[in-house]
N, C-alpha and C. Protein backbone atom coordinates (compact mmCIF):
# COMPACT_ATOMS: atom_id res chain seq x y z
N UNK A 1 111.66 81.71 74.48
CA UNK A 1 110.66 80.66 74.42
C UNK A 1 110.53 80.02 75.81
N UNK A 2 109.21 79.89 76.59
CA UNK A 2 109.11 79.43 77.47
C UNK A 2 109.12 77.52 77.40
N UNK A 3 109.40 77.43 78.84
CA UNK A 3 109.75 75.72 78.69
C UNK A 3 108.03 75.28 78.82
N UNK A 4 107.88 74.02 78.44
CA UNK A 4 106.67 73.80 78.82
C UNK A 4 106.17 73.24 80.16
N UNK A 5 106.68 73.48 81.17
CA UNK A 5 106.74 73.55 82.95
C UNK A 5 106.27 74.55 82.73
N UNK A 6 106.72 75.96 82.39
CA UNK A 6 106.61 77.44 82.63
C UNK A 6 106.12 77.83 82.06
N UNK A 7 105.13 77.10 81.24
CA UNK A 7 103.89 77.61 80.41
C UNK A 7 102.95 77.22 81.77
N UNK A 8 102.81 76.04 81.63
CA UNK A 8 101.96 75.64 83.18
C UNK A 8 101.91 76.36 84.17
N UNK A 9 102.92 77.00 84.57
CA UNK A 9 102.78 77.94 85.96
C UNK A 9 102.35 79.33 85.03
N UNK A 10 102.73 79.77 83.81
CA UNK A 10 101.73 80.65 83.26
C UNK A 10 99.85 80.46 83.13
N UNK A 11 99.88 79.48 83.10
CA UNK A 11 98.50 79.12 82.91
C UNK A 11 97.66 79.40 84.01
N UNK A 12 98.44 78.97 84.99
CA UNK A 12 98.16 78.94 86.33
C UNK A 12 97.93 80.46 87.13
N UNK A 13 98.70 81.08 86.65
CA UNK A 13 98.66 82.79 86.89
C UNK A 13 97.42 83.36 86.36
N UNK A 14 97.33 83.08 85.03
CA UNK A 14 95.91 83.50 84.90
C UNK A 14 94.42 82.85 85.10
N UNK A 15 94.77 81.81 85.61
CA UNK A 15 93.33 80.97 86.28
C UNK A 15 93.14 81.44 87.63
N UNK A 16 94.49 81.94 87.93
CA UNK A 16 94.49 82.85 89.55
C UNK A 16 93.73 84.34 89.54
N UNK A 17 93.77 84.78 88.60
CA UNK A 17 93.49 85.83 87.89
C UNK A 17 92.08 86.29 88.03
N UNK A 18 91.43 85.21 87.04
CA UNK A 18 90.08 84.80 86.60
C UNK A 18 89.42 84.49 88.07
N UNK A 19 90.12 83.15 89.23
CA UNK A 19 89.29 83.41 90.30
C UNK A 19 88.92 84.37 90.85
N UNK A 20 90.55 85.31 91.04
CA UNK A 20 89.76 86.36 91.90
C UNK A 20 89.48 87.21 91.40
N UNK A 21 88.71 87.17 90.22
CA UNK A 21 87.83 88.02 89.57
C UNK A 21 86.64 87.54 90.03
N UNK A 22 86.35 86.33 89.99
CA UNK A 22 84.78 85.80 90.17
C UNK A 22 84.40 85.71 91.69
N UNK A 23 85.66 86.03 92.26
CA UNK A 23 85.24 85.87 93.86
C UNK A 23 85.31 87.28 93.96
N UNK A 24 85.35 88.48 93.12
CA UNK A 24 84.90 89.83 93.16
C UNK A 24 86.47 90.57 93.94
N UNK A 25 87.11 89.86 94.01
CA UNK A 25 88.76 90.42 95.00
C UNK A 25 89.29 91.54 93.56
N UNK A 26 89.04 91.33 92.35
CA UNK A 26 89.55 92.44 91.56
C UNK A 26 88.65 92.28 90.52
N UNK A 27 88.38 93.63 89.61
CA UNK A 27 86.89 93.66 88.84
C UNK A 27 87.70 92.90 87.50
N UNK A 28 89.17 92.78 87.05
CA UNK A 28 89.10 92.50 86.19
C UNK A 28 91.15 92.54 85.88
N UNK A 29 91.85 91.62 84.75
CA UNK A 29 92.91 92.20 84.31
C UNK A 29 93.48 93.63 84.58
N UNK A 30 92.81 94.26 84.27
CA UNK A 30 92.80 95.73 83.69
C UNK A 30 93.34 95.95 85.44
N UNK A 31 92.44 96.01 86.33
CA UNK A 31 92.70 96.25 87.89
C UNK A 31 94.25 96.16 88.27
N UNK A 32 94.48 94.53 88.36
CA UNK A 32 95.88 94.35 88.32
C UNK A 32 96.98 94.67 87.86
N UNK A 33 96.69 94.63 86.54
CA UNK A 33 97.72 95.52 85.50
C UNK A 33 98.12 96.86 86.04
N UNK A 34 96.56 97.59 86.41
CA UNK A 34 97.25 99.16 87.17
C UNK A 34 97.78 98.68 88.05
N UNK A 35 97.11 98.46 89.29
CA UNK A 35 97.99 98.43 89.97
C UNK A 35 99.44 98.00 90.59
N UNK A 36 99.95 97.30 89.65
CA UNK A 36 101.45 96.57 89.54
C UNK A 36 101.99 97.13 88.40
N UNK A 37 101.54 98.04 87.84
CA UNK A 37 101.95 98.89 86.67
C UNK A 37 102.74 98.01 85.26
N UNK A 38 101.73 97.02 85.11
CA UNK A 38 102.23 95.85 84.10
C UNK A 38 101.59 96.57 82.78
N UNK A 39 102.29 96.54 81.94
CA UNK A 39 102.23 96.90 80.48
C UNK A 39 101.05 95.76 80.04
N UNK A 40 99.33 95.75 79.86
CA UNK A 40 98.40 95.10 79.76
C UNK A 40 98.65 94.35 78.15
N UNK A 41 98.89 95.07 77.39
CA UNK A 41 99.35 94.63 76.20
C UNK A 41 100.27 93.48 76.32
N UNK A 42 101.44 93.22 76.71
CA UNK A 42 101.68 92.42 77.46
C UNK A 42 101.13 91.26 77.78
N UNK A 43 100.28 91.62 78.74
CA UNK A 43 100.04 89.96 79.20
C UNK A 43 98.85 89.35 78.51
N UNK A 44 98.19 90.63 77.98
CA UNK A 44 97.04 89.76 76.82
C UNK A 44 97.75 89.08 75.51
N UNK A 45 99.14 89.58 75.12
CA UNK A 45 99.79 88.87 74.33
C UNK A 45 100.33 87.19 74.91
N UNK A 46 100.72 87.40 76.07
CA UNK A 46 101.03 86.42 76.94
C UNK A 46 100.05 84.95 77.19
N UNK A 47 98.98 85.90 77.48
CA UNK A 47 97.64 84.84 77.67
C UNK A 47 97.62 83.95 76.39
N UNK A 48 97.80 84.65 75.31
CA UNK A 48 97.49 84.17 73.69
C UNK A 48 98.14 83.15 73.32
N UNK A 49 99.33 83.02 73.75
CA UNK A 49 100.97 82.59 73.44
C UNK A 49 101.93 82.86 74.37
N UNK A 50 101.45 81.77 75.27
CA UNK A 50 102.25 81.27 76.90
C UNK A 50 103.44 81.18 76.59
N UNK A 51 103.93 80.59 75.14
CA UNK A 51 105.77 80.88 74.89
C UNK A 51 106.24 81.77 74.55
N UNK A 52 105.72 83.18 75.00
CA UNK A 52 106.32 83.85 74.78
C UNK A 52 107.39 84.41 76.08
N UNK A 53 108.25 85.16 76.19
CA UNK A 53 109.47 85.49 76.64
C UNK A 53 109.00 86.82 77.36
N UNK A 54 107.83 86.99 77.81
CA UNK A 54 107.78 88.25 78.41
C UNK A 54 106.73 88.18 79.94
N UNK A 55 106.95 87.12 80.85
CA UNK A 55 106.40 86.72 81.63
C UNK A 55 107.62 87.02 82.44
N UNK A 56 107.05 87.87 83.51
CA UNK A 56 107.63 88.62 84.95
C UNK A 56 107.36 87.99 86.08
N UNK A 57 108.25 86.81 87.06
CA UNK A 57 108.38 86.18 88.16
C UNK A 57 107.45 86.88 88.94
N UNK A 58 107.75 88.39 89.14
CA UNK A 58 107.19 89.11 90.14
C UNK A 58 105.79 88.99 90.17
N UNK A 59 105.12 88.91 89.10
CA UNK A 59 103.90 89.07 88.93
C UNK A 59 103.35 88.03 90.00
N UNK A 60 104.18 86.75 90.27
CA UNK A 60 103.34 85.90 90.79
C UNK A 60 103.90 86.22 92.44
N UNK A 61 104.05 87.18 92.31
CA UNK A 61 104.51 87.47 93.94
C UNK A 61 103.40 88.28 94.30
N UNK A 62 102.98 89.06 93.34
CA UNK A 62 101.97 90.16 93.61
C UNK A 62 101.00 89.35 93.97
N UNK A 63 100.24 87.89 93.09
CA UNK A 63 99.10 87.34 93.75
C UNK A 63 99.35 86.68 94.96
N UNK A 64 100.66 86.16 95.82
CA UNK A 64 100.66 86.08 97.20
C UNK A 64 100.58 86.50 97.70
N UNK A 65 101.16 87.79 97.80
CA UNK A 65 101.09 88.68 98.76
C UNK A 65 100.52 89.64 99.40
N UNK A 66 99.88 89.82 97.78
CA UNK A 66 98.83 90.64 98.09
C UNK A 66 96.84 90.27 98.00
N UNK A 67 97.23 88.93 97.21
CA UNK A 67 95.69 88.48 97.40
C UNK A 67 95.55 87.17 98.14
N UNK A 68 96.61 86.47 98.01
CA UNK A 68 96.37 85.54 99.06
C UNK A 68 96.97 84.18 98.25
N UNK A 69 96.76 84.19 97.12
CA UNK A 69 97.01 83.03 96.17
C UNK A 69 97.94 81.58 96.63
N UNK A 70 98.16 80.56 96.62
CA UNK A 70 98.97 80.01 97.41
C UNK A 70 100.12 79.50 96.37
N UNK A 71 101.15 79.68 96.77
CA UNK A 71 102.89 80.13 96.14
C UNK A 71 102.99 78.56 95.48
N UNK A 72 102.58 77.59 96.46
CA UNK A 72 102.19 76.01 96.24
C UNK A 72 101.49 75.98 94.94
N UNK A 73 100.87 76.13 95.01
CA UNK A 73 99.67 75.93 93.91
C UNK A 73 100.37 76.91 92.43
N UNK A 74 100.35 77.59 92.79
CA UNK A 74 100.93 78.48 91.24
C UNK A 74 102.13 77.74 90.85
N UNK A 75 103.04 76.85 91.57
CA UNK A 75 104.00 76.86 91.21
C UNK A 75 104.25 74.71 90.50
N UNK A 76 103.40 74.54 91.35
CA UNK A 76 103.46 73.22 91.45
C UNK A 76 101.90 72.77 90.34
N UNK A 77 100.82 73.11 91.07
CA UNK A 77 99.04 72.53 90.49
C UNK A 77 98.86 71.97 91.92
N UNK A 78 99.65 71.46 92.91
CA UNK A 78 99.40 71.18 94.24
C UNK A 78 98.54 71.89 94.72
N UNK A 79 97.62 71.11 95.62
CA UNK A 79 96.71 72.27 96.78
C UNK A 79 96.03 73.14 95.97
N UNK A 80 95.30 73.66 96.99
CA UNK A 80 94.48 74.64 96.64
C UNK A 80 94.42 75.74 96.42
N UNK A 81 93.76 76.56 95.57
CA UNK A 81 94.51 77.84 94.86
C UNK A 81 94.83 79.03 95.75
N UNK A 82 93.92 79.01 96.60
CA UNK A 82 94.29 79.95 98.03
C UNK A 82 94.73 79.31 98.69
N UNK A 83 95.68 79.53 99.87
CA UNK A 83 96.72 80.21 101.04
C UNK A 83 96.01 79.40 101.99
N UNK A 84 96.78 78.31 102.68
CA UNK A 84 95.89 78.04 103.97
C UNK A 84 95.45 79.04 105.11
N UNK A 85 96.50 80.00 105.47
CA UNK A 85 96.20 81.23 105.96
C UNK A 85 95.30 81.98 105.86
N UNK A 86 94.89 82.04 104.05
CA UNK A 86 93.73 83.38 104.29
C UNK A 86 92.55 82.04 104.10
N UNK A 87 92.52 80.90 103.91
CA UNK A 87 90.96 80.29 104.34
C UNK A 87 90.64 79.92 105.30
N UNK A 88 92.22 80.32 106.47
CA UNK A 88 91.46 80.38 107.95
C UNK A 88 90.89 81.28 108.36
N UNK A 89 91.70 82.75 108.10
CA UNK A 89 91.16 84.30 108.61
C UNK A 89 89.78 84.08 107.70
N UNK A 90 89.48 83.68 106.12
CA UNK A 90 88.29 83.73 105.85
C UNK A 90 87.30 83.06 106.70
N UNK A 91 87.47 81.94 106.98
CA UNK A 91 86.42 81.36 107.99
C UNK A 91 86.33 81.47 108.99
N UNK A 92 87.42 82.28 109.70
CA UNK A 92 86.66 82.83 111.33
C UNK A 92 86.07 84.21 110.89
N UNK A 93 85.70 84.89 110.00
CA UNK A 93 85.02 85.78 109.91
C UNK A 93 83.60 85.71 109.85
């Protein structure tokens, strides 16, 4: 059973999710799931019922590192959901 802190930073994973879906960075769940080879069943159970016991730390490493997500924000609700880093490289582009 998750605590209810760690439902919050679950929540938070998939609102990370959903952005960078709408900012077009991945077409969808399904994307991510391959490519981090997450059992999708899984986290659509997860999404349903945040207390559940099958939420993987790593996962939220994958949206830093590899999309930019900010470690702050997923972990805390602090700041802004992206990386001060990538909304600088975004805006000198």
């Amino acid at each position: 059973m998750q605590t209810p802190d760690s439902q919050k930073i679950i929540s938070r994973f998939f609102q990370a999710l959903y952005h960078l879906k709408e900012e077009k960075k991945i077409r969808g769940k399904q994307t991510f799931t391959r490519k981090f080879e997450i059992n999708r069943w899984n986290m659509n159970t997860l999404e349903k019922d945040m207390s559940r016991d099958i939420f993987q730390p790593a996962w939220l490493t994958y949206l830093v590192t590899e999309y930019h997500v900010s470690a702050e924000w997923l972990l805390t609700g602090q700041g802004s959901i992206m990386s001060r880093e990538y909304k600088t490289k975004e805006g000198a582009k």
